[in-house]
Protein backbone atom coordinates (compact mmCIF):
# COMPACT_ATOMS: atom_id res chain seq x y z
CA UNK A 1 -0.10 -32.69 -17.17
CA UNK A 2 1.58 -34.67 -20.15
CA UNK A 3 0.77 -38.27 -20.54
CA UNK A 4 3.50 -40.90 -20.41
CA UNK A 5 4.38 -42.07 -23.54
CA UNK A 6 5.16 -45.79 -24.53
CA UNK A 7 6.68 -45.13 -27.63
CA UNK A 8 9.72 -42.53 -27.74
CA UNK A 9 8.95 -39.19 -28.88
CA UNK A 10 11.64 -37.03 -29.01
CA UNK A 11 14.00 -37.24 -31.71
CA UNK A 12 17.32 -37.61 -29.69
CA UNK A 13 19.56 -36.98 -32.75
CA UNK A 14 17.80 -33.34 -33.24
CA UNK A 15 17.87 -32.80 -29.64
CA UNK A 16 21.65 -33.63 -29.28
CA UNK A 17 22.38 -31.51 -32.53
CA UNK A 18 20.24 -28.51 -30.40
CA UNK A 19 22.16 -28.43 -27.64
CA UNK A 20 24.40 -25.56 -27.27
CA UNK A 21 23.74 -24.60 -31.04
CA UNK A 22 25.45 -27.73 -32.21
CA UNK A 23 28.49 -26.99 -29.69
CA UNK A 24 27.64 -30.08 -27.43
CA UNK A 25 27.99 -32.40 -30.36
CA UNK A 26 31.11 -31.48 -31.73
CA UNK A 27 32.42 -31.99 -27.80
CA UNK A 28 30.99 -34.95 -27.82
CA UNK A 29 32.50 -36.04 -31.26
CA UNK A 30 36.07 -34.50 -29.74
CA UNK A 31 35.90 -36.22 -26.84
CA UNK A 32 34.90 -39.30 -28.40
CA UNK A 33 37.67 -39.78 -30.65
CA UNK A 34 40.26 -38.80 -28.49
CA UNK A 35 39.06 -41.39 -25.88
CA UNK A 36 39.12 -43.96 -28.94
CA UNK A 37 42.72 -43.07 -30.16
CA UNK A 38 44.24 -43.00 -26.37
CA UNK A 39 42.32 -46.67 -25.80
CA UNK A 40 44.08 -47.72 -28.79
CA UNK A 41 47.36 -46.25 -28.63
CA UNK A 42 47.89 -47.28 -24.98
CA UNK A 43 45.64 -50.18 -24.15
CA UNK A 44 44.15 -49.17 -21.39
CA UNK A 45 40.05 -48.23 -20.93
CA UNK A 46 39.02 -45.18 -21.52
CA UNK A 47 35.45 -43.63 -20.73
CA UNK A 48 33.66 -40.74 -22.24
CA UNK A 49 30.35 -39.87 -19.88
CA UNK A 50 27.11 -37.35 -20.79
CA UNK A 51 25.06 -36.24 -18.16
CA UNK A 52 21.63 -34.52 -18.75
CA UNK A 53 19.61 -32.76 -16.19
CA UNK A 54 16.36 -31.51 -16.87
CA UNK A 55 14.73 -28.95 -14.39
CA UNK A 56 11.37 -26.98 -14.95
CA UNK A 57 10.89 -23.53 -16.06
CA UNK A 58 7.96 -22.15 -14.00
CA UNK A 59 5.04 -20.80 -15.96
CA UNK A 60 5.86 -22.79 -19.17
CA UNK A 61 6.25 -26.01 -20.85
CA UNK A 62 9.63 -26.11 -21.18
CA UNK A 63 12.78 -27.16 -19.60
CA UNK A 64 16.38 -26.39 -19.09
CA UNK A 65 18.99 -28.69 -19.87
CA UNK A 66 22.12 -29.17 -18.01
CA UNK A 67 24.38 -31.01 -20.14
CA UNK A 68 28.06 -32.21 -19.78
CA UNK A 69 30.60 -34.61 -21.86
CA UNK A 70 33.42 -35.83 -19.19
CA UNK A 71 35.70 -38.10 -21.00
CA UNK A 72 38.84 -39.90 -18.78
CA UNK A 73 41.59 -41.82 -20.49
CA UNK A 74 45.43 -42.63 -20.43
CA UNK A 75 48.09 -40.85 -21.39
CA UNK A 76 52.09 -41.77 -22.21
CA UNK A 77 52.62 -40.33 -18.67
CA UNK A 78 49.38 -41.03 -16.40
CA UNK A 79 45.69 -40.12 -17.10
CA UNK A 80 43.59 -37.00 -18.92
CA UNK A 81 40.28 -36.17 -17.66
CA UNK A 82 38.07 -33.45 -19.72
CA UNK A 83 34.89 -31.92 -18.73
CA UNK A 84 32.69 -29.65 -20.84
CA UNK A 85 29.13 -27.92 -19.56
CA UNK A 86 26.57 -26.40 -20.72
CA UNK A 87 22.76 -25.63 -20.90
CA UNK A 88 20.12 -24.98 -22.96
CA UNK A 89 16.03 -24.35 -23.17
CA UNK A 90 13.83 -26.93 -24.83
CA UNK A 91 10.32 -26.94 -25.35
CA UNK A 92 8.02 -29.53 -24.00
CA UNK A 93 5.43 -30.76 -26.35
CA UNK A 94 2.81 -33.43 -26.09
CA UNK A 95 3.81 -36.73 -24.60
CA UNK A 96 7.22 -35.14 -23.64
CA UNK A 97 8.36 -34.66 -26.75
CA UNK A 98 11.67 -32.28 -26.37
CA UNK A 99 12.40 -29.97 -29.58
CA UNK A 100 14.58 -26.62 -29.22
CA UNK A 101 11.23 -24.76 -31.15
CA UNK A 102 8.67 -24.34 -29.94
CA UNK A 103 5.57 -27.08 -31.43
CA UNK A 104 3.22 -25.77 -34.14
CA UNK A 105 6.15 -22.33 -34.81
CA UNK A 106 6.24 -23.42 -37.64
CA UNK A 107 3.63 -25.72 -38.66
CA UNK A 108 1.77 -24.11 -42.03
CA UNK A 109 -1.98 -23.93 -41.30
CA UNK A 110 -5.08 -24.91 -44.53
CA UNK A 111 -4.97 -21.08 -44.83
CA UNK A 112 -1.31 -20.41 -45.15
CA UNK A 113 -1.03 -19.84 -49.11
CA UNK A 114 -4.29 -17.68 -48.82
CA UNK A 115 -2.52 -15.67 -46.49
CA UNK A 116 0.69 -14.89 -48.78
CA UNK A 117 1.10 -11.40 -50.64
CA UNK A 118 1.26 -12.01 -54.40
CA UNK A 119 4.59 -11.72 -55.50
CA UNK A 120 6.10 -11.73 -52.19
């Protein structure tokens, strides 16, 4: 069982970067600035929305994400509404920590440069 952490752990900006392969981000980024420019250009509130749902993966320590990016705003004629989904596997690490590989892949060990051909 992990222990609760009182300090965050997971380092949200990687995690939202991981997410699709990058793909959620640049949704995110879309839908952001089109929300921002319709706000703007008609005056009227606009609202972009990102759900994540975390369910277990039996047998491991790791999750899978269910993300979306909904954004709603006004248009010249009414309203736009724009939903994106997606999911992805992350690894569960100590204290919760979420990363997309899997802890200590690629941590190098005392023994690592022992361990290297010469000239390789």
């Amino acid at each position: 069982m992990h222990e609760r952490p009182s300090q965050a752990v997971t380092d949200v900006g990687a995690v939202i970067t991981d997410l699709d392969g990058g793909h959620f981000e640049a949704l995110l980024s879309v839908a952001m600035s089109r929300t921002a420019a319709a706000v703007v250009d008609h005056q009227r509130k606009g609202e972009v929305t990102i759900k994540l749902k975390l369910e277990p993966i039996k047998g491991t320590h790791q999750v899978r994400v269910a993300h979306s990016v909904e954004s709603k705003h006004a248009t010249a004629f009414g309203k736009a509404a724009e939903v994106a989904e997606g999911a992805t596997v992350l690894h569960v690490s100590k204290g919760g920590a979420l990363s997309l590989a899997q802890p200590g892949l690629f941590d190098r060990g005392p023994k690592a440069d022992q361990d290297r051909i010469p000239g390789a």
